[in-house]
N, C-alpha and C. Protein backbone atom coordinates (compact mmCIF):
# COMPACT_ATOMS: atom_id res chain seq x y z
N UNK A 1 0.84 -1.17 0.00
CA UNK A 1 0.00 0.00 0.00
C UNK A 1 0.89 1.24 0.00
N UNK A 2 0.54 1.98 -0.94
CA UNK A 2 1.54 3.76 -0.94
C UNK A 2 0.97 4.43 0.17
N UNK A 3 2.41 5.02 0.73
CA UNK A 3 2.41 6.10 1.42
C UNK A 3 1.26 7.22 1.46
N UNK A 4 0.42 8.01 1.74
CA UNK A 4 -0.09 8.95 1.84
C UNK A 4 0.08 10.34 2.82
N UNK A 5 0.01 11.74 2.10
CA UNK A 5 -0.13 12.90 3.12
C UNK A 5 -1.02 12.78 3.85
N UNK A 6 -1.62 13.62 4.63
CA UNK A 6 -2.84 14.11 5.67
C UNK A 6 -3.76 14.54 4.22
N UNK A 7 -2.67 15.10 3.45
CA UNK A 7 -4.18 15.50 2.35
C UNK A 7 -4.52 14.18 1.32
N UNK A 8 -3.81 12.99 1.59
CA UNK A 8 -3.86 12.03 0.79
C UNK A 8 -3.29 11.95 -0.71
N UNK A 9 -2.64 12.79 -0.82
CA UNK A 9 -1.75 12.83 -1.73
C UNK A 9 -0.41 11.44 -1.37
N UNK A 10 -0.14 10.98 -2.84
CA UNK A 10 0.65 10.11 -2.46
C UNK A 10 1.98 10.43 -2.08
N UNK A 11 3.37 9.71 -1.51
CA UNK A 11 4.55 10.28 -0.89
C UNK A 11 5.43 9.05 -1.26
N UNK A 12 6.19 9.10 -1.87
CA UNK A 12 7.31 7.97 -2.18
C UNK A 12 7.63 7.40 -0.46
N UNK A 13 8.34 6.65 -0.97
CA UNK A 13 9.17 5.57 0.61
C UNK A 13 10.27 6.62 0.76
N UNK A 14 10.83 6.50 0.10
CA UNK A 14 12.35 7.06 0.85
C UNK A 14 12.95 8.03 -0.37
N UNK A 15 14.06 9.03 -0.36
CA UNK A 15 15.01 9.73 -1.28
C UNK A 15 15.80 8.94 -1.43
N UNK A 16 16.18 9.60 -2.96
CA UNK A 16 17.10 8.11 -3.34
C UNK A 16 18.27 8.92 -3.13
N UNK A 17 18.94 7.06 -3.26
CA UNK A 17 20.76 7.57 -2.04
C UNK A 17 21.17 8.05 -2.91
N UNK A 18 22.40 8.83 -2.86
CA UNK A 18 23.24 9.01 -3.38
C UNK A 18 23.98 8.49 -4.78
N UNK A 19 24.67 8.82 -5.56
CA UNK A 19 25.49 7.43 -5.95
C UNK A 19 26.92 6.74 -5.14
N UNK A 20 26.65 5.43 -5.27
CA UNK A 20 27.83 4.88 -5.03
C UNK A 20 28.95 4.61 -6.09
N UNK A 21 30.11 4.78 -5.58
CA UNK A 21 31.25 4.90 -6.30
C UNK A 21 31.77 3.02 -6.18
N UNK A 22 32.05 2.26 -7.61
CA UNK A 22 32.31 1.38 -7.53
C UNK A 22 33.90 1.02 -8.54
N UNK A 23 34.91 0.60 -7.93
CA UNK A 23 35.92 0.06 -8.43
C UNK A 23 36.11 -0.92 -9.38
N UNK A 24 35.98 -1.56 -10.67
CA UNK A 24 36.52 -2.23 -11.53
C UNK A 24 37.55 -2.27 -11.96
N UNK A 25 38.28 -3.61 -11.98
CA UNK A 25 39.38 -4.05 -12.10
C UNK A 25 39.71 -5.14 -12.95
N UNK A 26 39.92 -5.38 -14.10
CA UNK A 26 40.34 -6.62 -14.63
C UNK A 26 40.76 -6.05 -15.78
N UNK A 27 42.05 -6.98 -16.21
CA UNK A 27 43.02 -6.60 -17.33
C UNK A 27 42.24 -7.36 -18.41
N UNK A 28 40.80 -7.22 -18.80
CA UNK A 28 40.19 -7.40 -20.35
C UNK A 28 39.36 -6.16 -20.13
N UNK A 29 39.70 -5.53 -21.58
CA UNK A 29 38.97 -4.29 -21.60
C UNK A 29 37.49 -4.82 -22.38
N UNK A 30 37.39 -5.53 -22.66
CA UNK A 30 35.57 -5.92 -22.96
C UNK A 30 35.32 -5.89 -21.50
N UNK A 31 35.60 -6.90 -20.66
CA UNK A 31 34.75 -7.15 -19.60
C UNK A 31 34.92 -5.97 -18.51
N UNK A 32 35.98 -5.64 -18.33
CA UNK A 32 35.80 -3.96 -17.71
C UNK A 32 34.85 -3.10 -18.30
N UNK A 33 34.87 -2.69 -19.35
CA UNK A 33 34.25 -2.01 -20.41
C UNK A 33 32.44 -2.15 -20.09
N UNK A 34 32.21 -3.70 -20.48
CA UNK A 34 30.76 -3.64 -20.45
C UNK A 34 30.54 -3.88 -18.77
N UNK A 35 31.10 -4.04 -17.79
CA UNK A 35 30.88 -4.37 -16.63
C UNK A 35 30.38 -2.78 -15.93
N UNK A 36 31.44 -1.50 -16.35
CA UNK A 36 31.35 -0.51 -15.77
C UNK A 36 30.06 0.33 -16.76
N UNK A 37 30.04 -0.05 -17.64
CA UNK A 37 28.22 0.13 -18.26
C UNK A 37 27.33 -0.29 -17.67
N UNK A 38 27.37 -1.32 -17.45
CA UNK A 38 25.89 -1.84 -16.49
C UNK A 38 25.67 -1.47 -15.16
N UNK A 39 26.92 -1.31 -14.64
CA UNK A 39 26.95 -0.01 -13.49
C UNK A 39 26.38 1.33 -13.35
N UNK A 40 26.59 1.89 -14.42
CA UNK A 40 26.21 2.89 -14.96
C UNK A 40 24.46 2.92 -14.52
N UNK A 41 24.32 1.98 -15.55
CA UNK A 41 22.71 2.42 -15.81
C UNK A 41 22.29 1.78 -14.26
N UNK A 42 22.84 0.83 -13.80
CA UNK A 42 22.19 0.77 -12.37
C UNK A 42 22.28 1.74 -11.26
N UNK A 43 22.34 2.56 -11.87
CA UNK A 43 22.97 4.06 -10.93
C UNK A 43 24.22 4.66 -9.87
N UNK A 44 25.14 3.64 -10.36
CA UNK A 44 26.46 3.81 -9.71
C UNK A 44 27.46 4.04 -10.50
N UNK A 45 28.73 4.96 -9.84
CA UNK A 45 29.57 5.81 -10.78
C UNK A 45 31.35 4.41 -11.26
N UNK A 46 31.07 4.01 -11.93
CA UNK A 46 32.01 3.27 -12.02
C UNK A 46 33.48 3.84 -12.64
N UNK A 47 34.56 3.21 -12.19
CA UNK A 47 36.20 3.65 -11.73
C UNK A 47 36.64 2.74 -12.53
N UNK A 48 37.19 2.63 -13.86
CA UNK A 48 37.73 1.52 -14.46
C UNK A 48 39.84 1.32 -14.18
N UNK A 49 40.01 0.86 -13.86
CA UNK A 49 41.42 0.56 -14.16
C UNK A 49 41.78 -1.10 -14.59
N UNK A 50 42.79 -0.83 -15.31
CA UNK A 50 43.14 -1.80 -16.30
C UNK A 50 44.32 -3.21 -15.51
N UNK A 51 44.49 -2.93 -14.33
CA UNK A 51 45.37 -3.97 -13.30
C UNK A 51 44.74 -3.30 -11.96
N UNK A 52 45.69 -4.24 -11.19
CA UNK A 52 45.91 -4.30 -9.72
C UNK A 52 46.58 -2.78 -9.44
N UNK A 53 47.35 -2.72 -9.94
CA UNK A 53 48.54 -1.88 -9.58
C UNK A 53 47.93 -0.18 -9.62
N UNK A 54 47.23 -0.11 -10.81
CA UNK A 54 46.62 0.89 -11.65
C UNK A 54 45.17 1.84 -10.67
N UNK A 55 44.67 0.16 -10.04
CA UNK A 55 43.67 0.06 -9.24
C UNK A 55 43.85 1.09 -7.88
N UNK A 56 45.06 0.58 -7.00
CA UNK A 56 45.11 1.15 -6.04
C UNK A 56 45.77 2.32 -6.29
């Protein structure tokens, strides 16, 4: 059942968070590549680096 005001107007659940910042790491640039896309559209800011080393 949705939320309602006193005037019964409807009211979402909650504000949406923030974005989260997510790290990708792997030396194939397809799978980095399409990994930090699907990030994307799931609403998180994705960080690509191409190794370990690169990473930290």
């Amino acid at each position: 059942m949705p939320l309602t005001s006193p005037s019964g107007a409807p009211q979402s659940r909650a504000a949406p968070a923030p974005p989260h910042t997510v790290l990708v790491v792997d030396d194939e640039l397809l799978a980095r590549i399409s990994l930090a896309a699907r990030l994307t559209r799931l609403g998180y800011w994705g960080l690509e680096a191409g190794d370990g080393r690169v990473g930290v």
